[in-house]
Protein backbone atom coordinates (compact mmCIF):
# COMPACT_ATOMS: atom_id res chain seq x y z
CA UNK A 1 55.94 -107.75 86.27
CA UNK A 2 55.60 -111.28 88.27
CA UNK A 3 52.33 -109.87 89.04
CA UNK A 4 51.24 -109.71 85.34
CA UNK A 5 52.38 -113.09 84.29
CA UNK A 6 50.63 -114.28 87.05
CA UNK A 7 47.33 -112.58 85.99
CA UNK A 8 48.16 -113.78 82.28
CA UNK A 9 48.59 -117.44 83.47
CA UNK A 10 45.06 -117.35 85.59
CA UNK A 11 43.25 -115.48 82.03
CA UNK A 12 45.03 -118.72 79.79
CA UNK A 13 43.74 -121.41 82.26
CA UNK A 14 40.31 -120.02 82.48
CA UNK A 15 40.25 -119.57 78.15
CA UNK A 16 41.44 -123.38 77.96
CA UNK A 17 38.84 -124.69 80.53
CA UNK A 18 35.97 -122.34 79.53
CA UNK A 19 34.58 -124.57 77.11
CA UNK A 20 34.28 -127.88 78.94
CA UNK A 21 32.97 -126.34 82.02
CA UNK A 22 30.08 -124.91 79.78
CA UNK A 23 29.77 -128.08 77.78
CA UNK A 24 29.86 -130.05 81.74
CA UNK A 25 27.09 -127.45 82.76
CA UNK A 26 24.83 -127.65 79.50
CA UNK A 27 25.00 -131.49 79.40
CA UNK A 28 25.82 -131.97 82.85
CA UNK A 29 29.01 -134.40 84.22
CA UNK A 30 28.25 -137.86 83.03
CA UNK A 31 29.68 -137.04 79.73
CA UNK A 32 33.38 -137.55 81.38
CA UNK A 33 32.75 -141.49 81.65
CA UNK A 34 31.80 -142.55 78.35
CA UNK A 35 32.49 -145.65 78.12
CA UNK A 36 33.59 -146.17 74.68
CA UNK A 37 33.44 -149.81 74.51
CA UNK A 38 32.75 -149.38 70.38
CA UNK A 39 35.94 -148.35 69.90
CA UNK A 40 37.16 -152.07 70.81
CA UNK A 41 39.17 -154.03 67.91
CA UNK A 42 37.43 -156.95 66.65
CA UNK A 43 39.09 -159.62 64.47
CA UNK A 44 36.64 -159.78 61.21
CA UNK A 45 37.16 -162.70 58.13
CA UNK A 46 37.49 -160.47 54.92
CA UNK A 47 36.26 -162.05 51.36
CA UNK A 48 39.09 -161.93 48.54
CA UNK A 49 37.73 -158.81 47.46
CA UNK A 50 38.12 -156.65 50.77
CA UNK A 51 41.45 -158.64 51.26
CA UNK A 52 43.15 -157.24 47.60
CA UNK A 53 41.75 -154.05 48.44
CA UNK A 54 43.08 -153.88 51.74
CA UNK A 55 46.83 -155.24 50.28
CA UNK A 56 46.49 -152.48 48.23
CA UNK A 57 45.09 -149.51 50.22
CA UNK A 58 45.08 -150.64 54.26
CA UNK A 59 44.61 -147.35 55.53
CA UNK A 60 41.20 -146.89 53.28
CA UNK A 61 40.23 -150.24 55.17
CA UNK A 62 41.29 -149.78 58.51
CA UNK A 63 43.01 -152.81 58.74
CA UNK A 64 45.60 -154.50 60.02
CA UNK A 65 47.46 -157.68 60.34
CA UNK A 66 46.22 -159.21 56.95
CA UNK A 67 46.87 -162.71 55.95
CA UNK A 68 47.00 -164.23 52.69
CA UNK A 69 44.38 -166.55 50.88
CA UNK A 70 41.09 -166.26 49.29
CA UNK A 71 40.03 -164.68 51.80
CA UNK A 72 41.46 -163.16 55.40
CA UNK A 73 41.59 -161.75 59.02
CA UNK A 74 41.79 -158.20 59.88
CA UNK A 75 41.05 -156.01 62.74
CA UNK A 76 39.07 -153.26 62.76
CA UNK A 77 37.34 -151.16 65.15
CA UNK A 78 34.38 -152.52 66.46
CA UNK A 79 32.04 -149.27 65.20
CA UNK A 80 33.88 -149.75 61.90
CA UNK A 81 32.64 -153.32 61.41
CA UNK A 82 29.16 -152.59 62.22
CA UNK A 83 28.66 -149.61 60.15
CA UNK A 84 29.90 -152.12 57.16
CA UNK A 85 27.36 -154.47 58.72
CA UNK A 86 24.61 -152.17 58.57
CA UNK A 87 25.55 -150.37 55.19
CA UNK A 88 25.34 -154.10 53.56
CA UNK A 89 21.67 -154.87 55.04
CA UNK A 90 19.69 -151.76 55.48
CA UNK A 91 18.39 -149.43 52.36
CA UNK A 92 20.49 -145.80 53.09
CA UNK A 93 17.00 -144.11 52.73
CA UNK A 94 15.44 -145.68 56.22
CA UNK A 95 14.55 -143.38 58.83
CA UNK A 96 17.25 -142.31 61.41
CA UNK A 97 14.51 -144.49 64.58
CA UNK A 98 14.77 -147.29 62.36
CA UNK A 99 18.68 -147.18 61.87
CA UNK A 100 18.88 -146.39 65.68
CA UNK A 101 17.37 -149.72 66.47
CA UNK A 102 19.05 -151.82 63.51
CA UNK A 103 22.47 -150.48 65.36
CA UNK A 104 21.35 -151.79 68.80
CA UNK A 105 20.43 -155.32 67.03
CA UNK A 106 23.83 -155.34 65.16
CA UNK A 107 25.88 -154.76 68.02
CA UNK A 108 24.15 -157.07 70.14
CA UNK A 109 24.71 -160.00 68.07
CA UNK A 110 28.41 -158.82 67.76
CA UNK A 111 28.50 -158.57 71.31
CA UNK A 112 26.63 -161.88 72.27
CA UNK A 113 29.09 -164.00 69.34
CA UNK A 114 31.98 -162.40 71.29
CA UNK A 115 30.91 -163.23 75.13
CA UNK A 116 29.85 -167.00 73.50
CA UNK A 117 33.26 -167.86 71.98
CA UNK A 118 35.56 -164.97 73.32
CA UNK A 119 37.64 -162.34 72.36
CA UNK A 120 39.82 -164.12 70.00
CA UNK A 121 36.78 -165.09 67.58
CA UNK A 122 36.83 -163.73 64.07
CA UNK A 123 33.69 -162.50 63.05
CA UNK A 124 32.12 -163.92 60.00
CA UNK A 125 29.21 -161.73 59.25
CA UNK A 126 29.80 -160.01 55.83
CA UNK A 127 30.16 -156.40 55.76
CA UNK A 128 30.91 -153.62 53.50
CA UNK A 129 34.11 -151.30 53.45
CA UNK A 130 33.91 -147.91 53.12
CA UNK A 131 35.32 -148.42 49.26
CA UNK A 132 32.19 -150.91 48.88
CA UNK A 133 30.09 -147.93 50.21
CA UNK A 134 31.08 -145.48 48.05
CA UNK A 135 30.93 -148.29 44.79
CA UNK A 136 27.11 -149.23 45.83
CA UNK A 137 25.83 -145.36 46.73
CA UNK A 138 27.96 -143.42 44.48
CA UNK A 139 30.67 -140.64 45.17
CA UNK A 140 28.40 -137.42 45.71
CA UNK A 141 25.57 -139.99 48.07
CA UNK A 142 28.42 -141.69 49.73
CA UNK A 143 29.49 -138.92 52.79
CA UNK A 144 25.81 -138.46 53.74
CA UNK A 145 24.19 -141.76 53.76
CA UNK A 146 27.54 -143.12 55.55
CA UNK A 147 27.38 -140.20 58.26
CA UNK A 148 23.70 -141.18 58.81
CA UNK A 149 24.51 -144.43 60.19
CA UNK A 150 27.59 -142.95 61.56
CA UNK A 151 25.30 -140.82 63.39
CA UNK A 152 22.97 -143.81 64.13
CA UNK A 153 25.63 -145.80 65.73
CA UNK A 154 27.14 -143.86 67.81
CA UNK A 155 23.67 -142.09 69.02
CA UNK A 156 23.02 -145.39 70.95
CA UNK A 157 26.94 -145.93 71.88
CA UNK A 158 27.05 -149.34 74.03
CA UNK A 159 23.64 -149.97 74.07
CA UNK A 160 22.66 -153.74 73.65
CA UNK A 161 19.16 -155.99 73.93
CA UNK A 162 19.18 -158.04 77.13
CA UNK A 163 16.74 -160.80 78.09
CA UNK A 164 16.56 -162.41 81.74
CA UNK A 165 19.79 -160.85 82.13
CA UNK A 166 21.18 -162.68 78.50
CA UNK A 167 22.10 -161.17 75.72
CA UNK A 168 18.95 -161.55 73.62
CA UNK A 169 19.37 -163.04 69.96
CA UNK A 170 18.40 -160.41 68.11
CA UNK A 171 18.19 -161.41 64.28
CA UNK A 172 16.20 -158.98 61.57
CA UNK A 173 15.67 -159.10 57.98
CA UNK A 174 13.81 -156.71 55.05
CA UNK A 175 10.12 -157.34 54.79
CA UNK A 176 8.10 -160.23 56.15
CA UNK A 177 5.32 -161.91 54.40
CA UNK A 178 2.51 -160.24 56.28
CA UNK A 179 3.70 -161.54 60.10
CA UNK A 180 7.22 -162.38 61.37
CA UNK A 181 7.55 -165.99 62.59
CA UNK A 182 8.12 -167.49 65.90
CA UNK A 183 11.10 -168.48 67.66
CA UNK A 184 10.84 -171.97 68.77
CA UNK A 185 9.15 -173.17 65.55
CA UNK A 186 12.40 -171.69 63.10
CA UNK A 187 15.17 -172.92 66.09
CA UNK A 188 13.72 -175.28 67.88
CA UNK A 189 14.78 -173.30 71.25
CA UNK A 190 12.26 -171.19 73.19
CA UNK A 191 13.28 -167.75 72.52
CA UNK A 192 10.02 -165.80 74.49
CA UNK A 193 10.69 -162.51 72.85
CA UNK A 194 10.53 -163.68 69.20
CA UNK A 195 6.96 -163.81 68.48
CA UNK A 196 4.93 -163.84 65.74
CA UNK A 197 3.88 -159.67 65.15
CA UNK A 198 1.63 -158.68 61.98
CA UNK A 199 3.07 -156.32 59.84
CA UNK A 200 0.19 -155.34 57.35
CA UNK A 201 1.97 -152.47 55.90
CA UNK A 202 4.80 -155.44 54.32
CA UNK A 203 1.90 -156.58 52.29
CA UNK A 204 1.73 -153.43 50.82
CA UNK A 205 5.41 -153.61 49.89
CA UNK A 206 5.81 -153.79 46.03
CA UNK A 207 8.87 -156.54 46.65
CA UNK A 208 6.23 -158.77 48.71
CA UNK A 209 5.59 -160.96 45.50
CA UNK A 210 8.29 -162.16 43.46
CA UNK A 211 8.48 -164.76 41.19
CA UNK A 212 11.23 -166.78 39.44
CA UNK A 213 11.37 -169.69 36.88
CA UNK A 214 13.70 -172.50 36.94
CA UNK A 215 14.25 -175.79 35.54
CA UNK A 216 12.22 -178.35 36.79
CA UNK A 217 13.05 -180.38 39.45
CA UNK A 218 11.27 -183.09 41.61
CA UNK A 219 11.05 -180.83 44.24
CA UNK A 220 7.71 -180.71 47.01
CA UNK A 221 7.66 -178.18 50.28
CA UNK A 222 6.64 -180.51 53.13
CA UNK A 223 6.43 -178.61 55.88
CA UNK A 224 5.59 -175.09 57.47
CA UNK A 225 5.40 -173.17 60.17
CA UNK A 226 2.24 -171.07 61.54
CA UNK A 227 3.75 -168.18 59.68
CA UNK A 228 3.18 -169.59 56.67
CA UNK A 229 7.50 -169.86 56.08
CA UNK A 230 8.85 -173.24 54.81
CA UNK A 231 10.54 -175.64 57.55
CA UNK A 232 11.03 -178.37 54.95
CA UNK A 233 11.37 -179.33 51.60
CA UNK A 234 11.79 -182.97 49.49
CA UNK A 235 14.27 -182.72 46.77
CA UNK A 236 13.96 -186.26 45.10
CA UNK A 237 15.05 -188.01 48.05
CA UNK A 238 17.17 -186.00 50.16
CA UNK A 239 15.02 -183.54 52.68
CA UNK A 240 16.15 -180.19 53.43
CA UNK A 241 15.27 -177.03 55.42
CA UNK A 242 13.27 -174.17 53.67
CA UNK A 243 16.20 -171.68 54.64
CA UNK A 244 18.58 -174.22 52.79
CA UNK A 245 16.13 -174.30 49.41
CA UNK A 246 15.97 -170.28 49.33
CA UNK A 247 20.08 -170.42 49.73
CA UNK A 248 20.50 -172.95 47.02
CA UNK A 249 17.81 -171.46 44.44
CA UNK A 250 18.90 -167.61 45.33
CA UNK A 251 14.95 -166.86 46.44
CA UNK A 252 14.31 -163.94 48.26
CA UNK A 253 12.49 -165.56 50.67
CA UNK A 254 11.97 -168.39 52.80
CA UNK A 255 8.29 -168.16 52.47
CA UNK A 256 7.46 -169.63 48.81
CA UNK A 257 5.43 -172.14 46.62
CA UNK A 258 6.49 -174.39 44.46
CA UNK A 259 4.58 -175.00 40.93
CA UNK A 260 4.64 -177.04 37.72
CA UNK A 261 4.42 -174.67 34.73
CA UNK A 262 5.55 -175.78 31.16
CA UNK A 263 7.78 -178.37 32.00
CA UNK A 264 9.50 -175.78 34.49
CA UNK A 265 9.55 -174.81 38.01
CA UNK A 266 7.90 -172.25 38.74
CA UNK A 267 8.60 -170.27 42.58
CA UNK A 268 6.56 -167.45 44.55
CA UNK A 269 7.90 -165.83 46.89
CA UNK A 270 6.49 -163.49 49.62
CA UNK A 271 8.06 -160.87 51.67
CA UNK A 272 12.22 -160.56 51.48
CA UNK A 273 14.45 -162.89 54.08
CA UNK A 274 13.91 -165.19 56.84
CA UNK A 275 11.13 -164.03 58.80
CA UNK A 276 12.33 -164.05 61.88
CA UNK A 277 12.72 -161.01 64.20
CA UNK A 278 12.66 -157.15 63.22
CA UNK A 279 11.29 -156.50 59.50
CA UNK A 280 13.04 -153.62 58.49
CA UNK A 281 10.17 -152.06 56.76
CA UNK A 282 8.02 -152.19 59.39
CA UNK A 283 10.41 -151.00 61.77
CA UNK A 284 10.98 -148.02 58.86
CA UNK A 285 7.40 -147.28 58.65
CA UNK A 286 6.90 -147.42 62.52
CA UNK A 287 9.90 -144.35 62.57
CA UNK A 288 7.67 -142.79 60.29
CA UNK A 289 4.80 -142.39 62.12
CA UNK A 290 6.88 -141.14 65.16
CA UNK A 291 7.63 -144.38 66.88
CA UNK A 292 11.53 -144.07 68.64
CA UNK A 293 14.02 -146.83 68.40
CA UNK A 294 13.33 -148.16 72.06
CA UNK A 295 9.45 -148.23 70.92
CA UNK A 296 10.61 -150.36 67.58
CA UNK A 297 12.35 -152.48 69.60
CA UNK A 298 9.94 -153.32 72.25
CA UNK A 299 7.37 -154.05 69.23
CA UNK A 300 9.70 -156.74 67.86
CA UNK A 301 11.37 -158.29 71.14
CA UNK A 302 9.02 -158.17 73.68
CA UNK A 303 10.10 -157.94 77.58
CA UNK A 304 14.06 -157.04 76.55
CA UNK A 305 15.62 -154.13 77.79
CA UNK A 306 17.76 -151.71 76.55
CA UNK A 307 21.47 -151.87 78.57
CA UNK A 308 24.63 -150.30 78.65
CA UNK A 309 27.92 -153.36 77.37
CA UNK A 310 29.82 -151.39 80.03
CA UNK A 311 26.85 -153.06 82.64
CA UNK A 312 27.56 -156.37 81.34
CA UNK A 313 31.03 -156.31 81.25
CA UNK A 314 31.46 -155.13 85.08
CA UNK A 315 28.60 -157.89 85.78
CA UNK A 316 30.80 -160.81 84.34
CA UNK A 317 33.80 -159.41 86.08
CA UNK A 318 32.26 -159.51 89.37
CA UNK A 319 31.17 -162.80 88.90
């Protein structure tokens, strides 16, 4: 009898264990030290919007330790905030390369705010909530398009853009105005991997000309960059900076003209955003011809490479 319970306990252990040690020999034993380093809490600023839904429904949210106000600080899992990040900028439609490399761009900045001012930040980007995903895409699109980036995310788990052994700035925005812009010229810092690249197939976008009508004002763009974006602009006699004009007048971009029409102002704008690092539709278009996310990347920071947080984290320890 001993005997059989023996035999019984050897046929449970080997049932139990059977399906890692085929998972271990399929994918082989580095799966064991994941790092997880996305599943770190982050404290995030949430608009009076997020912060009445999350009075109302936390657990929806994933958040915690809410304060009052017009707006407030939560803390949410690291891959939680991003996915709101991306959700808010990208189009749902992109192609999984192109979503790939937004996620490595998102959580580097993430990462590179947090290792500037430390762990206690609070992040300001703005984000979506899942409730504002399901609001924008709709019910039956919301589970799919929100798994995609799910899937996106996690498919490049840790991995952030690294220059000269920095964690490279790494903005993006939706469609340039033929050519993204350079680095120094927009920040006045010599950011070597931000270069001007053409993007032909933006001009072909049909948002690459907009334009909008508004009352007149003495208003004159002084200044621009080789790109062709505004650096300045004279309002009567105050001067400010294109990106500050776009803000003010809600433009879509930061490359425009300014024109007298009918006693009104009339503003033309090319491409959508800033300018300055990854255009999102090029970066789509690129997936679509076969192009992977370390390929897209390379195209739009030149000389970066691809590195584990886990790598960085050890480094700064050991220093």
């Amino acid at each position: 009898m001993r005997q059989r319970f023996k035999q019984f306990g050897y046929y449970l252990i080997i049932i139990v264990l059977l399906p890692y040690v085929i998972t271990v020999f399929i994918n082989g034993p580095s799966i064991t030290v994941s790092s997880h380093v996305d599943g770190t809490y982050v404290k995030v600023r949430l608009d009076k919007k997020q912060s009445e839904e999350a009075g109302r429904q936390g657990a929806d949210t994933d958040s915690s330790n809410i304060s009052s106000g017009e707006s407030s600080v939560a803390e949410l899992p690291i891959e939680d905030y991003c996915i709101g990040i991306m959700a808010k900028e990208v189009l749902p439609g992109y192609e999984k390369e192109m979503l790939k490399a937004q996620a490595v761009l998102v959580r580097t900045d993430i990462y590179r705010q947090i290792e500037k001012e430390g762990s206690d930040i609070v992040l300001e980007d703005s984000f979506w909530t899942k409730k504002q995903m399901e609001k924008a895409w709709g019910v039956t699109k919301y589970s799919r398009y929100y798994n995609k980036l799910r899937s996106a995310w996690r498919d490049t788990e840790g991995q952030v853009l690294m220059y000269d052994g920095k964690l490279a700035k790494t903005p993006f925005f939706r469609l340039s105005n033929g050519s993204t812009r350079d680095g120094k010229e927009v920040l006045g810092k010599k950011y070597p991997y931000l270069k001007i690249i053409e993007c032909p197939l933006d001009i072909e976008s049909e948002e690459q000309i907009q334009t909008v009508t508004l009352e007149d004002m003495d208003a004159e763009v002084e200044k621009c960059d080789t790109a062709g974006y505004v650096l300045s602009v004279r309002v009567g006699k105050e001067k400010i900076s294109g990106e500050e004009f776009r803000t003010n007048c809600h433009l879509a971009s930061s490359c425009f003209t300014l024109q007298k029409y009918n006693g009104k102002l009339r503003i033309t704008t090319r491409g959508v955003g800033h300018g300055l690092g990854m255009s999102q539709n090029t970066a789509n278009e690129m997936a679509k011809k076969g192009d992977k996310y370390e390929e897209i990347l390379e195209e739009f920071f030149e000389d970066t490479e691809l590195k584990e947080v886990t790598d960085i984290v050890l480094l700064n320890q050991s220093k």
